[in-house]
ModelCIF file with pLDDT and N, C-alpha, C, O atoms, coordinates in Angstrom:
data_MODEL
#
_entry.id   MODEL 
#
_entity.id                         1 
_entity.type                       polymer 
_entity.pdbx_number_of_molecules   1 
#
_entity_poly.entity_id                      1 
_entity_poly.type                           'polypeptide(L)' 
_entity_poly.nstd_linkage                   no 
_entity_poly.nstd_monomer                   no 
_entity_poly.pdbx_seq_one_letter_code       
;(UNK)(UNK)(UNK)(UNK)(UNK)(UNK)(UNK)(UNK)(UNK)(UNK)(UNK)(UNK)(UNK)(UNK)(UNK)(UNK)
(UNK)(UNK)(UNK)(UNK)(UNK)(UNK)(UNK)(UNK)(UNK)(UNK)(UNK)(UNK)(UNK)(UNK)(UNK)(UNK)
(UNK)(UNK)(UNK)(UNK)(UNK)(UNK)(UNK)(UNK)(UNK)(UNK)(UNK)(UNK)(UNK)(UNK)
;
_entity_poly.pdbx_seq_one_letter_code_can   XXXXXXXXXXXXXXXXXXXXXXXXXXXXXXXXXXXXXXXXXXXXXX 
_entity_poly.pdbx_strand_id                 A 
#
loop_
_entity_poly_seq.entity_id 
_entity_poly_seq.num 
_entity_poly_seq.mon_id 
_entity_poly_seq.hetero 
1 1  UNK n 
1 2  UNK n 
1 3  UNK n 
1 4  UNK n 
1 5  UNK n 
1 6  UNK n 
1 7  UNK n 
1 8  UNK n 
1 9  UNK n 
1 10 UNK n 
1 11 UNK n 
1 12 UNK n 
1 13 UNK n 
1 14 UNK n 
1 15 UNK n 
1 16 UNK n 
1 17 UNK n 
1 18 UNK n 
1 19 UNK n 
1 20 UNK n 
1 21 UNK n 
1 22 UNK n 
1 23 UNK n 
1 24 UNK n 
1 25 UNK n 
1 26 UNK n 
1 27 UNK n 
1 28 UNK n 
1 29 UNK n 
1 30 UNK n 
1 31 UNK n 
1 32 UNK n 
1 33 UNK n 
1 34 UNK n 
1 35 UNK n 
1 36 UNK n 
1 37 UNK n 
1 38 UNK n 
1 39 UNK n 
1 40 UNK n 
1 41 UNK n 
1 42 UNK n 
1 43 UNK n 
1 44 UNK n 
1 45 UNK n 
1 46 UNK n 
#
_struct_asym.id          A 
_struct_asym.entity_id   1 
#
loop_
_ma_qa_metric.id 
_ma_qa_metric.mode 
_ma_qa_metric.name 
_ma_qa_metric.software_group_id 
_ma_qa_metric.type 
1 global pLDDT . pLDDT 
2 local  pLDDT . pLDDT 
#
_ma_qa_metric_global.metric_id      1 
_ma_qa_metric_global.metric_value   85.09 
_ma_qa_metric_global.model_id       1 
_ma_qa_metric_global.ordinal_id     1 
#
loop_
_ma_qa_metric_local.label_asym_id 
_ma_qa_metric_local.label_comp_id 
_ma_qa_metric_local.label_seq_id 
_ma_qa_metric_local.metric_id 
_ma_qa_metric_local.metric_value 
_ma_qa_metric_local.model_id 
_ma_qa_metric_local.ordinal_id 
A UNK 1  2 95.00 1 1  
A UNK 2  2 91.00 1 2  
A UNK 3  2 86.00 1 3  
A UNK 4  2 85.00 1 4  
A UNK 5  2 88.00 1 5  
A UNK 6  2 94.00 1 6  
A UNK 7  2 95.00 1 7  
A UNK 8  2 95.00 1 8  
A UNK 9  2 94.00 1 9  
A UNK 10 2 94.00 1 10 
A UNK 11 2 91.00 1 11 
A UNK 12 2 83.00 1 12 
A UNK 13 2 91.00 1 13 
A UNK 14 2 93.00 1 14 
A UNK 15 2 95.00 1 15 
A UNK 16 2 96.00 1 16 
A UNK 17 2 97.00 1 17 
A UNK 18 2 97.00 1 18 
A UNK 19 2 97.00 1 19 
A UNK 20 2 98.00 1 20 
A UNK 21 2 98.00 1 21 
A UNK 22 2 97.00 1 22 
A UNK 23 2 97.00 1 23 
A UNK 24 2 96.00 1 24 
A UNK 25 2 95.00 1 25 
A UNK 26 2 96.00 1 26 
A UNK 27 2 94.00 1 27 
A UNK 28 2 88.00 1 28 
A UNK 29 2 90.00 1 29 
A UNK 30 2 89.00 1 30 
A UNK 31 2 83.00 1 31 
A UNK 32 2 76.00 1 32 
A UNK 33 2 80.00 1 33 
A UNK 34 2 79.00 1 34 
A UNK 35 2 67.00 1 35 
A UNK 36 2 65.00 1 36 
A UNK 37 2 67.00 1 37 
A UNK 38 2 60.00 1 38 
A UNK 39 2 62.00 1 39 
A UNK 40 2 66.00 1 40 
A UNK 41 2 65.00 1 41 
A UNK 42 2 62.00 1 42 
A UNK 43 2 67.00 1 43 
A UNK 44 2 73.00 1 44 
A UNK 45 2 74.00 1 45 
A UNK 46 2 73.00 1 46 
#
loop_
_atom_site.group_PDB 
_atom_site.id 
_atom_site.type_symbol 
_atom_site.label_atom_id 
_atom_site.label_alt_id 
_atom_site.label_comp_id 
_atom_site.label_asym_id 
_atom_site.label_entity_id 
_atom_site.label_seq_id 
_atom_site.pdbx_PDB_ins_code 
_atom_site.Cartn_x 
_atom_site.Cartn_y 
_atom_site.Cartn_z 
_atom_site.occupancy 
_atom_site.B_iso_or_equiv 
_atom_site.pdbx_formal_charge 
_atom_site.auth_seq_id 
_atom_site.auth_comp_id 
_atom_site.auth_asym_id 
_atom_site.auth_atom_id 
_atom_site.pdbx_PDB_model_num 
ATOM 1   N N  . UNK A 1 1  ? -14.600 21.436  22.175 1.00 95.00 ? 1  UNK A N  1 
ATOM 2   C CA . UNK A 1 1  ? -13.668 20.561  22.886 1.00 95.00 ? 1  UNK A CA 1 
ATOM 3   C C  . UNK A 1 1  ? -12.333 21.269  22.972 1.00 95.00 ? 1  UNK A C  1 
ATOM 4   O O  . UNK A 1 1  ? -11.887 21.920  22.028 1.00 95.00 ? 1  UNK A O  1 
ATOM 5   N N  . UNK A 1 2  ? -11.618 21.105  24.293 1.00 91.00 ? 2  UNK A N  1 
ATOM 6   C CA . UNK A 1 2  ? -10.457 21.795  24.365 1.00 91.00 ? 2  UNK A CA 1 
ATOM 7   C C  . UNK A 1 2  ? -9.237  20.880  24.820 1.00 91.00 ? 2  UNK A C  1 
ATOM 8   O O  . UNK A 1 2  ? -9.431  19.667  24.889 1.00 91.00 ? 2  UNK A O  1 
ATOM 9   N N  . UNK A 1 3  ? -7.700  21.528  25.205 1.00 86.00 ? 3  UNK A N  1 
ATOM 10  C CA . UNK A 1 3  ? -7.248  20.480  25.692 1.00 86.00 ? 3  UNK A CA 1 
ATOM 11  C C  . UNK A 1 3  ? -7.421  20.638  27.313 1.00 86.00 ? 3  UNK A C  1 
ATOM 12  O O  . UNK A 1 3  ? -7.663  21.665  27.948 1.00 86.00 ? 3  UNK A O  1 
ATOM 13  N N  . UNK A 1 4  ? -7.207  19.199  27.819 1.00 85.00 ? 4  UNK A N  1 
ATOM 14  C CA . UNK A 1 4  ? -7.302  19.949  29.691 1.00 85.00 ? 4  UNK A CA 1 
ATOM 15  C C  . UNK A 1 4  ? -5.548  19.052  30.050 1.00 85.00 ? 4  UNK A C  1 
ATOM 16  O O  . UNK A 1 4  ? -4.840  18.089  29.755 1.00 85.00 ? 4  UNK A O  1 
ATOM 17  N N  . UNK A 1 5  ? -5.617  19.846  30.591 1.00 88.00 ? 5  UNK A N  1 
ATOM 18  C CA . UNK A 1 5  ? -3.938  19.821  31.171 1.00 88.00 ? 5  UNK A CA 1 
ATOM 19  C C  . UNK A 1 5  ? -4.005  18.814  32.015 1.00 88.00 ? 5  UNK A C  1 
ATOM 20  O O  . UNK A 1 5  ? -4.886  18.965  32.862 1.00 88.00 ? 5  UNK A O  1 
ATOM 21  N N  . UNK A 1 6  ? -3.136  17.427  32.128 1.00 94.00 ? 6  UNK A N  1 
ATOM 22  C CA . UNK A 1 6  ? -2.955  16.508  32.879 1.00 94.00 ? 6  UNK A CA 1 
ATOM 23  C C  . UNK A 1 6  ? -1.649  16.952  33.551 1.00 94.00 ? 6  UNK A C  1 
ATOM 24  O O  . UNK A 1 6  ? -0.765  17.756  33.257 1.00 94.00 ? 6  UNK A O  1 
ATOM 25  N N  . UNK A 1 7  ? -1.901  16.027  34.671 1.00 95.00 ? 7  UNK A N  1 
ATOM 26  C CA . UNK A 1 7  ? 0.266   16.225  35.678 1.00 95.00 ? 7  UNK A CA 1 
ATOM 27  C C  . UNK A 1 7  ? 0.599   14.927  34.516 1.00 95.00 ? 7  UNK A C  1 
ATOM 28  O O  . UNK A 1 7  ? 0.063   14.124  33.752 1.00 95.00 ? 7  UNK A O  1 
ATOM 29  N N  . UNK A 1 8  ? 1.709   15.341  34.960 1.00 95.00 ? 8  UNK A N  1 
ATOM 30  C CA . UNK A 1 8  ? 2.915   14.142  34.498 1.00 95.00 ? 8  UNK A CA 1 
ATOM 31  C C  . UNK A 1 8  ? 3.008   12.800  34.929 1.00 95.00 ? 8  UNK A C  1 
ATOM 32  O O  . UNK A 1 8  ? 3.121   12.895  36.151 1.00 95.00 ? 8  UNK A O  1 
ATOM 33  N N  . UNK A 1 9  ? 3.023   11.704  34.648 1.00 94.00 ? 9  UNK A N  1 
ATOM 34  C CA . UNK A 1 9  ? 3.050   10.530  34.531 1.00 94.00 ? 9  UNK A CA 1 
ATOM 35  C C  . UNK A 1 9  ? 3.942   10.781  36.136 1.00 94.00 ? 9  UNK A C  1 
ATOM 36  O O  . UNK A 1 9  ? 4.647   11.787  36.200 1.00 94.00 ? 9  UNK A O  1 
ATOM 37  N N  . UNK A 1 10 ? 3.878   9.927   37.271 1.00 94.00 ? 10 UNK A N  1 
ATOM 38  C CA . UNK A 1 10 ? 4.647   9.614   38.378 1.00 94.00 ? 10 UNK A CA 1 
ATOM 39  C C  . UNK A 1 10 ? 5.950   8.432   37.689 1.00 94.00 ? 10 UNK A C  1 
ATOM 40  O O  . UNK A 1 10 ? 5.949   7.438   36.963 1.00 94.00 ? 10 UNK A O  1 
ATOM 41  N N  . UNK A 1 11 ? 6.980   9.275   38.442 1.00 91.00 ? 11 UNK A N  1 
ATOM 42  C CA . UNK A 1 11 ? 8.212   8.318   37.976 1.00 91.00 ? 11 UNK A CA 1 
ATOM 43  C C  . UNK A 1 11 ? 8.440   7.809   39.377 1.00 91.00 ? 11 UNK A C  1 
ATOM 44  O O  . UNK A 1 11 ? 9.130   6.791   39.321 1.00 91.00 ? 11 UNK A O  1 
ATOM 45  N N  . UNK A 1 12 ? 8.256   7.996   40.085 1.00 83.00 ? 12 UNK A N  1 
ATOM 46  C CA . UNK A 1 12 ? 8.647   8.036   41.574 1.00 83.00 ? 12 UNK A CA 1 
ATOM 47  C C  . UNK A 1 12 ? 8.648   6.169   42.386 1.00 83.00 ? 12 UNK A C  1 
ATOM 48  O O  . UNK A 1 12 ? 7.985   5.240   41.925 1.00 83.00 ? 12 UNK A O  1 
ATOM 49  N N  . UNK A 1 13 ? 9.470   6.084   43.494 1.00 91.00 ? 13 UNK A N  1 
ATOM 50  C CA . UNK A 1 13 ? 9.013   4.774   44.170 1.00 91.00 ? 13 UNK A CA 1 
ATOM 51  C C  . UNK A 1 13 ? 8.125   5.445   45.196 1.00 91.00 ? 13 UNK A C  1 
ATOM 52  O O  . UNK A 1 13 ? 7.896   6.467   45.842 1.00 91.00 ? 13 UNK A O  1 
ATOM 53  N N  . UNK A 1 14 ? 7.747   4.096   44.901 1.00 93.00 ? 14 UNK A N  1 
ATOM 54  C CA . UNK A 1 14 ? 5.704   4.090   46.298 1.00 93.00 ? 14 UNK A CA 1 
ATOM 55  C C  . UNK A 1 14 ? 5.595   3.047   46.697 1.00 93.00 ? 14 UNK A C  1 
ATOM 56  O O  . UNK A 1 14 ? 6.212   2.130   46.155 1.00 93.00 ? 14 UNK A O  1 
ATOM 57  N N  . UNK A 1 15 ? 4.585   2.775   48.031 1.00 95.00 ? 15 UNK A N  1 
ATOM 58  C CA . UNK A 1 15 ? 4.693   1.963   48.225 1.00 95.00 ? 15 UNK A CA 1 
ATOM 59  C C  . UNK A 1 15 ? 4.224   0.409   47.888 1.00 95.00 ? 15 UNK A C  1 
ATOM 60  O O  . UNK A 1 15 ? 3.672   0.497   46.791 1.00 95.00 ? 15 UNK A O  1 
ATOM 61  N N  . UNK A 1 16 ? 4.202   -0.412  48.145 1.00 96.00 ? 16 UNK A N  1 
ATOM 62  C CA . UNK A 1 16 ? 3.470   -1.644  47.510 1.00 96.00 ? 16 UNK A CA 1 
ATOM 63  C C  . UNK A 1 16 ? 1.981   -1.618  47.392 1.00 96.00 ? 16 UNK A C  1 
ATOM 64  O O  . UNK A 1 16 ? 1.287   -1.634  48.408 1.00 96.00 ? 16 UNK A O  1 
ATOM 65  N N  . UNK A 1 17 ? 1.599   -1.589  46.515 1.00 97.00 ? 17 UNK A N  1 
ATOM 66  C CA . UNK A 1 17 ? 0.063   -1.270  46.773 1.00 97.00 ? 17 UNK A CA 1 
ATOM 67  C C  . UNK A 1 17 ? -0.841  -2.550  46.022 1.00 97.00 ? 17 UNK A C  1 
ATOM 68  O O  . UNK A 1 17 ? -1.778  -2.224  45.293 1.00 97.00 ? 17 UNK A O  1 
ATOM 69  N N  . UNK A 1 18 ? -0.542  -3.922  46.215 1.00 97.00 ? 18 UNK A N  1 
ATOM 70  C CA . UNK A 1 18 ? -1.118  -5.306  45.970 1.00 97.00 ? 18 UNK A CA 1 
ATOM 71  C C  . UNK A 1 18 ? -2.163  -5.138  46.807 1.00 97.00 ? 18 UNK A C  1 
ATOM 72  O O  . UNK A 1 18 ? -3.070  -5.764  46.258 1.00 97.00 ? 18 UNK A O  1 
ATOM 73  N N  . UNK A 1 19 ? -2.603  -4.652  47.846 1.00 97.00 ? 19 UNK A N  1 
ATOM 74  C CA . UNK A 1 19 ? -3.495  -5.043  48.377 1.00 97.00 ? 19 UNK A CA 1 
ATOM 75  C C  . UNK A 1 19 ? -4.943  -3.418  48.341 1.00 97.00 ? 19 UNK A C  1 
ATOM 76  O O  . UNK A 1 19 ? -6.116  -3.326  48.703 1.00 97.00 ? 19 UNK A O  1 
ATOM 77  N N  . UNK A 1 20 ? -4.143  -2.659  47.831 1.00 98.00 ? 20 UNK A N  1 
ATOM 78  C CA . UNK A 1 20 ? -5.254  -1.879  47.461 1.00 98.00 ? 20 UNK A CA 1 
ATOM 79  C C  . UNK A 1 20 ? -6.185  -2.206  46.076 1.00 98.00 ? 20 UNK A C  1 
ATOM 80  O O  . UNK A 1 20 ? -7.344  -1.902  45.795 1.00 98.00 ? 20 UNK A O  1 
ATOM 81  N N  . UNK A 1 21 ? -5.030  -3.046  45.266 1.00 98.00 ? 21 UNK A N  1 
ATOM 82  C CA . UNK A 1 21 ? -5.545  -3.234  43.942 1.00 98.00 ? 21 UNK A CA 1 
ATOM 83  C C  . UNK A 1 21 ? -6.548  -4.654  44.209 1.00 98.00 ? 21 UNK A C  1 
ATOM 84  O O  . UNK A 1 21 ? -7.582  -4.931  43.602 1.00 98.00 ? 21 UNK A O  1 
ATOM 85  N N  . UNK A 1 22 ? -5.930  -5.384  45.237 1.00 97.00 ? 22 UNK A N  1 
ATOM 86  C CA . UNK A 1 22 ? -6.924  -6.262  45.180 1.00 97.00 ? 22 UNK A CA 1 
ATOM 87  C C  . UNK A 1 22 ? -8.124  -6.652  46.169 1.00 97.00 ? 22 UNK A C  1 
ATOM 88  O O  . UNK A 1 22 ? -8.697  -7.719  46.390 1.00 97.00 ? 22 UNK A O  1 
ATOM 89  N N  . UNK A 1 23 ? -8.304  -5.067  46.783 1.00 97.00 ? 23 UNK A N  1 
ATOM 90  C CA . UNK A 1 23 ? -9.578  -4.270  46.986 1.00 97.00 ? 23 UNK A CA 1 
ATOM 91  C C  . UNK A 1 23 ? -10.337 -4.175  46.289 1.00 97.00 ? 23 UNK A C  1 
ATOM 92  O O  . UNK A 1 23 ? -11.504 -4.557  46.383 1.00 97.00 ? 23 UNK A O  1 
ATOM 93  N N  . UNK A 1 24 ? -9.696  -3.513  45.239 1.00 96.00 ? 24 UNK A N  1 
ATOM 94  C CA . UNK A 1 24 ? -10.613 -2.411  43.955 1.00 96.00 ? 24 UNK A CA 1 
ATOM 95  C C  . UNK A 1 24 ? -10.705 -3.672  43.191 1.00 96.00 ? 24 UNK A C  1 
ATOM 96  O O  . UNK A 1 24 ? -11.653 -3.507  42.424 1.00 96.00 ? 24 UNK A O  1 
ATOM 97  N N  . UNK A 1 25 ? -10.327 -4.558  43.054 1.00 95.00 ? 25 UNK A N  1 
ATOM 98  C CA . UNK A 1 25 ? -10.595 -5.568  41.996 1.00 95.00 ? 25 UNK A CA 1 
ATOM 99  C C  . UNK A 1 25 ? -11.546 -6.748  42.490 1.00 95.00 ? 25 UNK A C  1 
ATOM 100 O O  . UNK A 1 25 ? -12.159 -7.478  41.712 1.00 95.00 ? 25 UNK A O  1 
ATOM 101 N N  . UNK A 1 26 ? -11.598 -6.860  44.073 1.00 96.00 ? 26 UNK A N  1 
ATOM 102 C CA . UNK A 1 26 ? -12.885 -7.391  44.985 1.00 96.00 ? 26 UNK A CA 1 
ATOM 103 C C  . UNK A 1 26 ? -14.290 -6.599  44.137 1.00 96.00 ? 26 UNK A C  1 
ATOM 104 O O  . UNK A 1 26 ? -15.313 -7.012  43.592 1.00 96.00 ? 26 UNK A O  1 
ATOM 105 N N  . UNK A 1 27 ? -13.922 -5.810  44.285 1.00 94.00 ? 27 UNK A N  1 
ATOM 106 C CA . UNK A 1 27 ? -15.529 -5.016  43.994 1.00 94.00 ? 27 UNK A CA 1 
ATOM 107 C C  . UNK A 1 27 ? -15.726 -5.402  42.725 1.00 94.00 ? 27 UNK A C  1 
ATOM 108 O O  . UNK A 1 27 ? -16.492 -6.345  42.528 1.00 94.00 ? 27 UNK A O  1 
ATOM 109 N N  . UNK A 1 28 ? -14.998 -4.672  41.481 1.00 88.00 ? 28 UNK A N  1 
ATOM 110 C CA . UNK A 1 28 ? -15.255 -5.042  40.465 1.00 88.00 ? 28 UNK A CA 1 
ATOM 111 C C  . UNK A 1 28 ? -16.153 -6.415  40.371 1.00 88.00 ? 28 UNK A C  1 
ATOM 112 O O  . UNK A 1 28 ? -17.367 -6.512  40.195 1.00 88.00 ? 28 UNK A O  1 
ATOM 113 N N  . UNK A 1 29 ? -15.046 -7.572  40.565 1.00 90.00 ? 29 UNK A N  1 
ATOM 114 C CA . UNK A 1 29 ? -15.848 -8.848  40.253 1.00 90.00 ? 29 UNK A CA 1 
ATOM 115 C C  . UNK A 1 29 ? -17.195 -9.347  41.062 1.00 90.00 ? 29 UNK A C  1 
ATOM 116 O O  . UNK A 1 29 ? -18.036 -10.105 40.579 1.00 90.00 ? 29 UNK A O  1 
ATOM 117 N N  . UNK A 1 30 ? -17.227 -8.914  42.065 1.00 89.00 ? 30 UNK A N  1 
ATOM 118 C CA . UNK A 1 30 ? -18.599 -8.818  42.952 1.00 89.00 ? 30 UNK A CA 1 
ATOM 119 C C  . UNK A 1 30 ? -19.317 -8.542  42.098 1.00 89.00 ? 30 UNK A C  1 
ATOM 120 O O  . UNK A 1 30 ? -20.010 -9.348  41.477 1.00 89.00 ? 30 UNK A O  1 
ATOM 121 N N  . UNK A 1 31 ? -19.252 -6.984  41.872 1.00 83.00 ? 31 UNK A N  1 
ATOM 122 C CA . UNK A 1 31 ? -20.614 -6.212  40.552 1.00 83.00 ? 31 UNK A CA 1 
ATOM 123 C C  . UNK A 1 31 ? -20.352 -6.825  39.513 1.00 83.00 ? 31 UNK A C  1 
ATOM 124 O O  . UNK A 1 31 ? -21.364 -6.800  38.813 1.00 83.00 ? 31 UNK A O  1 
ATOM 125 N N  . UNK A 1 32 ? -19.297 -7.534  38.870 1.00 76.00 ? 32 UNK A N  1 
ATOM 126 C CA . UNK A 1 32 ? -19.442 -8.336  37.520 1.00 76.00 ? 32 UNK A CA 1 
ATOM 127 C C  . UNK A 1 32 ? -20.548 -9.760  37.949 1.00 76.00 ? 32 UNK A C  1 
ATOM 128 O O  . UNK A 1 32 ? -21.259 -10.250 37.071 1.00 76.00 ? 32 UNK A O  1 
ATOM 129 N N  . UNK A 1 33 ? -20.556 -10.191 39.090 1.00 80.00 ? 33 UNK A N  1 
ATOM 130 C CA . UNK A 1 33 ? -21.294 -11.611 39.099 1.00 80.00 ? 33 UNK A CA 1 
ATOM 131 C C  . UNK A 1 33 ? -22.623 -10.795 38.944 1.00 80.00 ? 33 UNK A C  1 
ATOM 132 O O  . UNK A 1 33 ? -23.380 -10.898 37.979 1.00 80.00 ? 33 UNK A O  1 
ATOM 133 N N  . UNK A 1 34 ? -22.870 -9.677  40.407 1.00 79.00 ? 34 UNK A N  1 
ATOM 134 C CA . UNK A 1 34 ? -24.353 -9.147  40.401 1.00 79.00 ? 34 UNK A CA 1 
ATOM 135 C C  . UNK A 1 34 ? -24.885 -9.282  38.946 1.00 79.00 ? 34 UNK A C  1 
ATOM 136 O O  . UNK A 1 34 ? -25.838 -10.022 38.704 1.00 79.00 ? 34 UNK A O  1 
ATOM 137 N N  . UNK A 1 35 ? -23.977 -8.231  37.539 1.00 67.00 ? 35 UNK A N  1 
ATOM 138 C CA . UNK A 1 35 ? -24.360 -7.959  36.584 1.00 67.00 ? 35 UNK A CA 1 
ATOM 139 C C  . UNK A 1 35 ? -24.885 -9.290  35.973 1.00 67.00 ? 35 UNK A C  1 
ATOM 140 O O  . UNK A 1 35 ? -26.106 -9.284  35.818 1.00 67.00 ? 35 UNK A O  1 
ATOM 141 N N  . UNK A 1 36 ? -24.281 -10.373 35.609 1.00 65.00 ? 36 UNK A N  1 
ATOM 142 C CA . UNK A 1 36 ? -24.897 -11.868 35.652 1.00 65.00 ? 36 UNK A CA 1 
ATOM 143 C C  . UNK A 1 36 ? -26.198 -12.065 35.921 1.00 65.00 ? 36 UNK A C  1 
ATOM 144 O O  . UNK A 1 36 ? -27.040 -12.455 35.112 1.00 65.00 ? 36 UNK A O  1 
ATOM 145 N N  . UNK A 1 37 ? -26.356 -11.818 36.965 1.00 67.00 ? 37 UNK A N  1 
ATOM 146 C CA . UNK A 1 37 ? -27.838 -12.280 37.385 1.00 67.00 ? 37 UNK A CA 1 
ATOM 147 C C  . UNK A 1 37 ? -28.837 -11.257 36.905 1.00 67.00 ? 37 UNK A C  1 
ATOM 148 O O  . UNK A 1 37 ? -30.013 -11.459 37.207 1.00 67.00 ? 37 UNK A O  1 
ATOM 149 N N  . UNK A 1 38 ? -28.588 -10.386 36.332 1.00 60.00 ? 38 UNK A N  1 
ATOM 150 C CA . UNK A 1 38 ? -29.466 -9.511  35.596 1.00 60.00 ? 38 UNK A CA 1 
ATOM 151 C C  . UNK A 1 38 ? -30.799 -9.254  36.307 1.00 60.00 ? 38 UNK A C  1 
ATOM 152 O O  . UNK A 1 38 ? -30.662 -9.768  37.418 1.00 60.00 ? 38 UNK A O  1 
ATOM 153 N N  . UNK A 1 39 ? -31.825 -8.798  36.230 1.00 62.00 ? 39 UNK A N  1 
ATOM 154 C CA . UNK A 1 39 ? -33.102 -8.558  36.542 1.00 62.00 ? 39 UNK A CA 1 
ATOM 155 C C  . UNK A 1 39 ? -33.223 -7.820  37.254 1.00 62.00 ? 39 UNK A C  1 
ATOM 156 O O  . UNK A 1 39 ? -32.687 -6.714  37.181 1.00 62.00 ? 39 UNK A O  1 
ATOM 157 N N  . UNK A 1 40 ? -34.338 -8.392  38.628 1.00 66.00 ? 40 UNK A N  1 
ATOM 158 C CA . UNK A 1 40 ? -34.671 -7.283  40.184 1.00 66.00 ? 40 UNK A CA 1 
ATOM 159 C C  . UNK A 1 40 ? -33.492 -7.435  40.717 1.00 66.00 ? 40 UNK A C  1 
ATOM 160 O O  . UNK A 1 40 ? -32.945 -6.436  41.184 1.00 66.00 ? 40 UNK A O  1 
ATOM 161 N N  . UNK A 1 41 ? -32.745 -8.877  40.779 1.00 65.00 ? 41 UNK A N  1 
ATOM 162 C CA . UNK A 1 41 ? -31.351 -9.092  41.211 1.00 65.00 ? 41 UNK A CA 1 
ATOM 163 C C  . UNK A 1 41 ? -30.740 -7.731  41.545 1.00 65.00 ? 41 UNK A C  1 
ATOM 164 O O  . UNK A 1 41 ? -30.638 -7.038  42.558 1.00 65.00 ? 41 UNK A O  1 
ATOM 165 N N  . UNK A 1 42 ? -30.449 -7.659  40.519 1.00 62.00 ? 42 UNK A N  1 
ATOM 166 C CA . UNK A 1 42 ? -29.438 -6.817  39.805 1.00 62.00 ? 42 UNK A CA 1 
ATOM 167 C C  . UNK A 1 42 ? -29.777 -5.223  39.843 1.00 62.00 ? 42 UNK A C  1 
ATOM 168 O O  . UNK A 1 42 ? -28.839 -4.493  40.161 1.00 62.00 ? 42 UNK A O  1 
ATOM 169 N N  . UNK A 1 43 ? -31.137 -4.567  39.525 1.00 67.00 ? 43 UNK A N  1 
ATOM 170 C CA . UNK A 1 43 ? -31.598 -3.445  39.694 1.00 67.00 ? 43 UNK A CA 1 
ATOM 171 C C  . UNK A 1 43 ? -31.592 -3.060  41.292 1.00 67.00 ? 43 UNK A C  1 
ATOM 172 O O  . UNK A 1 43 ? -31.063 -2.032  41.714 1.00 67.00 ? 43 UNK A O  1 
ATOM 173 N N  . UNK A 1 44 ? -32.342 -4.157  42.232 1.00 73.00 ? 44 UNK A N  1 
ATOM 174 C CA . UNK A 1 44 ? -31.680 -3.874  43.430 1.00 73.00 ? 44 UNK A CA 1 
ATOM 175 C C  . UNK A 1 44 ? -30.613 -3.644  44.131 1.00 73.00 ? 44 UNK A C  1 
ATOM 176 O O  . UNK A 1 44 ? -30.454 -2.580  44.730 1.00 73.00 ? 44 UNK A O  1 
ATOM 177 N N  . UNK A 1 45 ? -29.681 -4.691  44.143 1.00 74.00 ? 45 UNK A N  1 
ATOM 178 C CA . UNK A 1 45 ? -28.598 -4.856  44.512 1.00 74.00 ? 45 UNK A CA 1 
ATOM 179 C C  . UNK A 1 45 ? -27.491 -3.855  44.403 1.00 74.00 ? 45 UNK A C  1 
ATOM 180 O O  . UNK A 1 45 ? -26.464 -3.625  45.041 1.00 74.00 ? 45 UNK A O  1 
ATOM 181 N N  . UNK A 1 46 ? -28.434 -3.050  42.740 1.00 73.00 ? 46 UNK A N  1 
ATOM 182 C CA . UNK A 1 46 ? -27.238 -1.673  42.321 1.00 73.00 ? 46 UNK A CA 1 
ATOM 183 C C  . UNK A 1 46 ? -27.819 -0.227  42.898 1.00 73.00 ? 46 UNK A C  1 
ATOM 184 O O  . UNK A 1 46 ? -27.177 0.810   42.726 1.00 73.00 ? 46 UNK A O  1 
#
């Protein structure tokens, strides 16, 4: 194991990004219900 070099933390202004996060957080909970239903459901669906 070694170290791997990361960049630096962003200090910077950007733009509003509420609606990318609550993109990425659409999906998530989608595949959290799929995961719920467990079974062929679920083996398919993934």
């Amino acid at each position: 194991s070694a170290w791997f070099q990361y960049l630096k933390q962003p200090v910077g202004v950007a733009p509003d990004a509420s609606e990318m996060v609550a993109l990425s957080k659409s999906v998530d909970a989608a595949g959290a219900k799929l995961a719920e239903r467990g079974g062929q459901a679920m083996a398919e669906g993934s």
